[in-house]
Protein backbone atom coordinates (compact mmCIF):
# COMPACT_ATOMS: atom_id res chain seq x y z
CA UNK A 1 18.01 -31.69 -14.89
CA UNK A 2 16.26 -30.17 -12.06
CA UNK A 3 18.74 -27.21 -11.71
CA UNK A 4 17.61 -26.29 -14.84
CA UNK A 5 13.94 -26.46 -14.08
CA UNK A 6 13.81 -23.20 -12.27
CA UNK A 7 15.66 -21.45 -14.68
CA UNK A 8 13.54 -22.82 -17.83
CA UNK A 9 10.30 -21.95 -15.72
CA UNK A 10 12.13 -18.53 -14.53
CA UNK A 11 12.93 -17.99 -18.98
CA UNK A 12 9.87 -18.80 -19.70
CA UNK A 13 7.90 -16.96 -17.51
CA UNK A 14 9.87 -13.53 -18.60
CA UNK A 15 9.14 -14.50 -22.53
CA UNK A 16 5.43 -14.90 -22.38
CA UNK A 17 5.19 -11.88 -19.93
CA UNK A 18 2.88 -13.50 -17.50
CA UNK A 19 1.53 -11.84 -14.58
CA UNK A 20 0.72 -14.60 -12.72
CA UNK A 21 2.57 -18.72 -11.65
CA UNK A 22 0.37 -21.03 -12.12
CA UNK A 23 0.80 -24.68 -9.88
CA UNK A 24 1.57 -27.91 -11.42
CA UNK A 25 -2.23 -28.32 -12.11
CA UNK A 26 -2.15 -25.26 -14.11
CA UNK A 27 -4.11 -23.53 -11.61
CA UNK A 28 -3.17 -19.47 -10.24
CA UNK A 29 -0.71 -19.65 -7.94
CA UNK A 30 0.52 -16.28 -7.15
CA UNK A 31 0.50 -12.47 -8.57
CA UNK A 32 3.07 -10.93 -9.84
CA UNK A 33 3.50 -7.15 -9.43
CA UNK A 34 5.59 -4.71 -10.59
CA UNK A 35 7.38 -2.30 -7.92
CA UNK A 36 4.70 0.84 -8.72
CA UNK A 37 1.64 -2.01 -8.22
CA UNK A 38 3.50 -2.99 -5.19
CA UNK A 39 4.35 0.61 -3.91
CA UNK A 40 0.33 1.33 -4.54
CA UNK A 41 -0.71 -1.95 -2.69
CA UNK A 42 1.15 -1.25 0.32
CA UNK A 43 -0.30 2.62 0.32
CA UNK A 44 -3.61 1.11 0.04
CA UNK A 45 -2.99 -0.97 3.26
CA UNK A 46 -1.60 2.05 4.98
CA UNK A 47 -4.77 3.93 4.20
CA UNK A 48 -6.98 1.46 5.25
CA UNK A 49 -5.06 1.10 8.31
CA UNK A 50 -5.60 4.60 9.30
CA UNK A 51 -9.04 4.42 8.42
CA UNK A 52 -9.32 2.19 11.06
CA UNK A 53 -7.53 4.53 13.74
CA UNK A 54 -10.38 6.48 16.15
CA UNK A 55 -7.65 8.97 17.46
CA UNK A 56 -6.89 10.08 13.68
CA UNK A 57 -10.77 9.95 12.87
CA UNK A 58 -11.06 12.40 15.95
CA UNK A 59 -8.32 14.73 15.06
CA UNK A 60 -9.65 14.48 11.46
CA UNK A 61 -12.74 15.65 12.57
CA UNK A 62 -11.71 18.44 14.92
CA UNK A 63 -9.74 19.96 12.25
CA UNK A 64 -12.37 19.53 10.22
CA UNK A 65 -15.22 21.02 12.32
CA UNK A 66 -12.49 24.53 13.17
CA UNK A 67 -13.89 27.58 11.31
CA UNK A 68 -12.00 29.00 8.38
CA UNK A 69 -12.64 32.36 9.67
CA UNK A 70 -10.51 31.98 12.69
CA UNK A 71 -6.97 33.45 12.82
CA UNK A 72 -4.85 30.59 12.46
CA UNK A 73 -2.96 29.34 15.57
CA UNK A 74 0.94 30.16 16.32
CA UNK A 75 3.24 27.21 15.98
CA UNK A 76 4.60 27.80 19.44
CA UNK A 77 1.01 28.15 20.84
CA UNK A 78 0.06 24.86 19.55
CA UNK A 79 3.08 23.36 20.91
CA UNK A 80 2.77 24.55 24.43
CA UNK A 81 -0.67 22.97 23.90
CA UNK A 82 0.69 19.51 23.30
């Protein structure tokens, strides 16, 4: 009987279309996400992650603070630069 368990929680879970397991107590357990929610979660933490980086903020910035009006720089010039 308790092979089946799993399985009958694992049916019944897909026929009610729940987006969440609840414990024993009938209490959340867990989330469940589809891939796209999942795909969008883990952009989320990449974004907050680079919110969090000073040299990004700084190149951000600099590249934010250029004036339009300038003639744009050469690839190669920029990579000598580097």
């Amino acid at each position: 009987m308790s092979e089946n368990v799993p399985n009958d929680l694992i049916r019944a879970l897909r026929e009610r279309g729940a987006r969440y397991v609840v414990n024993a107590q009938g209490q959340p357990f867990a989330v469940l996400l589809t891939l796209e929610e999942y795909e969008h979660y883990l952009d989320l933490i990449d974004d907050e992650a680079d919110s969090q980086d000073a040299e990004l903020a700084a190149r951000l910035n600099e590249a934010a603070s250029r004036s339009t009006g300038d003639e744009r720089q050469a690839f190669r010039d920029y990579l000598r630069q580097r």
